[in-house]
N, C-alpha and C. Protein backbone atom coordinates (compact mmCIF):
# COMPACT_ATOMS: atom_id res chain seq x y z
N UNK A 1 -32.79 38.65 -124.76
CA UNK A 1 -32.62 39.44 -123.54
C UNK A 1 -31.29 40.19 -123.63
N UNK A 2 -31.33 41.62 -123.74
CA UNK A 2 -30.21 42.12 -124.05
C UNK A 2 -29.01 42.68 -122.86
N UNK A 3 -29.46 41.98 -121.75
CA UNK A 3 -29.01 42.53 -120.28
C UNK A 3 -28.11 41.17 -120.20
N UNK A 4 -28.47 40.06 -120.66
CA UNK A 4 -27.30 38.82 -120.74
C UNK A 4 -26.42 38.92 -121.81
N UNK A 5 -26.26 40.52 -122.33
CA UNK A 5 -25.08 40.30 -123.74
C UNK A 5 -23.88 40.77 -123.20
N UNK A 6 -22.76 39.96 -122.79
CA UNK A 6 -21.49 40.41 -121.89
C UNK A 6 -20.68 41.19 -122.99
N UNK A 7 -20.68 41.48 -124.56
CA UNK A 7 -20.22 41.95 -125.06
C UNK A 7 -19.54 43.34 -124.19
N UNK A 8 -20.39 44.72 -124.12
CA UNK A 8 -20.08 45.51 -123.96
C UNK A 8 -19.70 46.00 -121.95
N UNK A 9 -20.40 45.28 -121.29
CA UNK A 9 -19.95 45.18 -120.12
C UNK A 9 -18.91 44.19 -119.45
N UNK A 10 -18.17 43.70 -120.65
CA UNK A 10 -16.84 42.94 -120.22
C UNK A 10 -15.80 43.37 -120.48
N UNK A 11 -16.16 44.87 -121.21
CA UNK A 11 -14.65 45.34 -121.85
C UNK A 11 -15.23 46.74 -120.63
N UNK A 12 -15.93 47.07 -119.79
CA UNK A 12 -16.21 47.99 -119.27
C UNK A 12 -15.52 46.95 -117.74
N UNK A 13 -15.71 46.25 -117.29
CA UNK A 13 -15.64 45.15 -116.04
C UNK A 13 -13.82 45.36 -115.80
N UNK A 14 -13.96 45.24 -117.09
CA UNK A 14 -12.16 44.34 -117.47
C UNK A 14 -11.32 46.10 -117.54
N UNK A 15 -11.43 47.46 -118.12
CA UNK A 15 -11.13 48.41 -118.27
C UNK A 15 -11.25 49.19 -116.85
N UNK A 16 -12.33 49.02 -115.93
CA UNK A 16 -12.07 49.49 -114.28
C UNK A 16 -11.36 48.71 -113.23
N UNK A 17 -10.98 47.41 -114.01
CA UNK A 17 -10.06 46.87 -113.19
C UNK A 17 -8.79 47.20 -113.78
N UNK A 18 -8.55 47.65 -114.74
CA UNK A 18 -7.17 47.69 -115.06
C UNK A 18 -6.98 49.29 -114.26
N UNK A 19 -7.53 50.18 -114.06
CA UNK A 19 -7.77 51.63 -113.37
C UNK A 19 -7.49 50.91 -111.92
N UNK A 20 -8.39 50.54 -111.84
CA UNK A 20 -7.94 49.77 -110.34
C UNK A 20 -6.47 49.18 -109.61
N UNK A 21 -6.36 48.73 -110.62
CA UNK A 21 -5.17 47.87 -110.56
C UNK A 21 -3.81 48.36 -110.78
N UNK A 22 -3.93 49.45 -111.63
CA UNK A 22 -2.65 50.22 -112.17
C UNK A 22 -2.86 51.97 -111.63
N UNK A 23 -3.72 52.51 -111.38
CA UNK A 23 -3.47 53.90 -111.32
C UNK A 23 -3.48 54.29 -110.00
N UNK A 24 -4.83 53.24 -109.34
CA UNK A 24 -4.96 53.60 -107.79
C UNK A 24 -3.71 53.38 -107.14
N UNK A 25 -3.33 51.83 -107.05
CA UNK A 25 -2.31 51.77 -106.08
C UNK A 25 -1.52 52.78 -106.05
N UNK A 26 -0.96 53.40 -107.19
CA UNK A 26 0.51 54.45 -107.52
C UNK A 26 0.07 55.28 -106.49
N UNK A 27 -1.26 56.12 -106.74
CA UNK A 27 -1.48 57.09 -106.19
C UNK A 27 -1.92 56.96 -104.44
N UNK A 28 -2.44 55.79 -104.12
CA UNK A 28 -1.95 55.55 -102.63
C UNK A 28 -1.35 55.42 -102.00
N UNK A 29 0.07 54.84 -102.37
CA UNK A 29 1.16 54.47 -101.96
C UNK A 29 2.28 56.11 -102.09
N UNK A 30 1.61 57.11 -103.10
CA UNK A 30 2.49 58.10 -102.77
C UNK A 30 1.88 59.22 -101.96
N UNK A 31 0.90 58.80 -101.12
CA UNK A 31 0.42 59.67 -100.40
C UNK A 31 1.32 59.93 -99.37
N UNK A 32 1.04 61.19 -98.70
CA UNK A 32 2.13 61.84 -97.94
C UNK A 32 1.44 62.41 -96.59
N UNK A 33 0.96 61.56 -95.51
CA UNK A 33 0.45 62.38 -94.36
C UNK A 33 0.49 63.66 -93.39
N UNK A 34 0.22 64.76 -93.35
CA UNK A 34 0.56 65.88 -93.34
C UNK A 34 0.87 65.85 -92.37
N UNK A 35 0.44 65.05 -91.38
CA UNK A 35 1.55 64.92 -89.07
C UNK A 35 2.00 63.62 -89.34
N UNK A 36 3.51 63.61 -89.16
CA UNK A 36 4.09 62.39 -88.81
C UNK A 36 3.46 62.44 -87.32
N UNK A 37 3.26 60.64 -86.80
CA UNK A 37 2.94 60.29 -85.58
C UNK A 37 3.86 60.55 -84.67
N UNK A 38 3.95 61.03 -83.60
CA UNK A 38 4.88 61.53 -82.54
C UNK A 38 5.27 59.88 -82.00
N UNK A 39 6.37 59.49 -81.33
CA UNK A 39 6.90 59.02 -80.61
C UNK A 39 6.13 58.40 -79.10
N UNK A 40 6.00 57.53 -78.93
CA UNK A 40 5.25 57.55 -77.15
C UNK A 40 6.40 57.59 -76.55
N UNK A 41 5.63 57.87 -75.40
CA UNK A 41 6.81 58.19 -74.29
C UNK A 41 7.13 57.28 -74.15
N UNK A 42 8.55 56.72 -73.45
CA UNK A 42 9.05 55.65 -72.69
C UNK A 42 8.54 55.15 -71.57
N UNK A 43 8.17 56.37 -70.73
CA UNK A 43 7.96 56.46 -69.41
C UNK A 43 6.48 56.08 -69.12
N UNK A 44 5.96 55.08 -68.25
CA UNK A 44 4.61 54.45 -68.61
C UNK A 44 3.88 55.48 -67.10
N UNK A 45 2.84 56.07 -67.37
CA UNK A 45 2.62 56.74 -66.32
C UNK A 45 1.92 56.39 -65.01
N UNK A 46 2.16 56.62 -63.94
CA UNK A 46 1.74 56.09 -62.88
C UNK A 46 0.36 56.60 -62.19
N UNK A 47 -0.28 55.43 -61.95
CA UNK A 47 -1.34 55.71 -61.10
C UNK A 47 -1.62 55.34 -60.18
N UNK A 48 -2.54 56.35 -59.42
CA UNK A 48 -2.94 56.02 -57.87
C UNK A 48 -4.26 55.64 -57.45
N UNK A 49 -4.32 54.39 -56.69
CA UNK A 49 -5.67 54.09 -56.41
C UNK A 49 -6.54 55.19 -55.69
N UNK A 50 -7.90 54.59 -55.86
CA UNK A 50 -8.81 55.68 -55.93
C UNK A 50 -9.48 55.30 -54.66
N UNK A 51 -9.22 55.90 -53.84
CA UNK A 51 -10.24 55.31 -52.34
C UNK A 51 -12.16 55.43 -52.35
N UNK A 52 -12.51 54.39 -52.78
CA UNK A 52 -14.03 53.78 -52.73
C UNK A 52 -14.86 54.64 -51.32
N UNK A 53 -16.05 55.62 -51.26
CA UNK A 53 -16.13 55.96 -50.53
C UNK A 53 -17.11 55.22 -49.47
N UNK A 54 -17.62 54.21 -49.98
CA UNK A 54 -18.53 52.77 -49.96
C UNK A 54 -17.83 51.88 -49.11
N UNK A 55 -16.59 51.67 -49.32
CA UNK A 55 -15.91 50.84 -48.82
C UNK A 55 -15.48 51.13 -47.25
């Protein structure tokens, strides 16, 4: 059965993890988001109850 011969799909297994392991991270970690996130306000905003017309 030539689908149980790990020969050639263990150096293929073992070669996308090393891609994995070594090229991706670099290139995620130097990603650069094009909008820094703004600041929230300090000021928490106020609300007014809503008079129920039911009630």
């Amino acid at each position: 059965m030539p689908q149980l011969d790990p020969a050639p799909w263990f150096y293929i297994l073992a070669y996308s993890w090393l891609v994995f392991l070594t090229i991706l991270p670099a290139k995620t970690t130097t990603h650069i988001f094009p909008n820094n996130p703004a600041p929230e306000d300090p000021k928490k905003p106020t609300t007014q109850p809503w008079a129920w017309p039911w009630h």
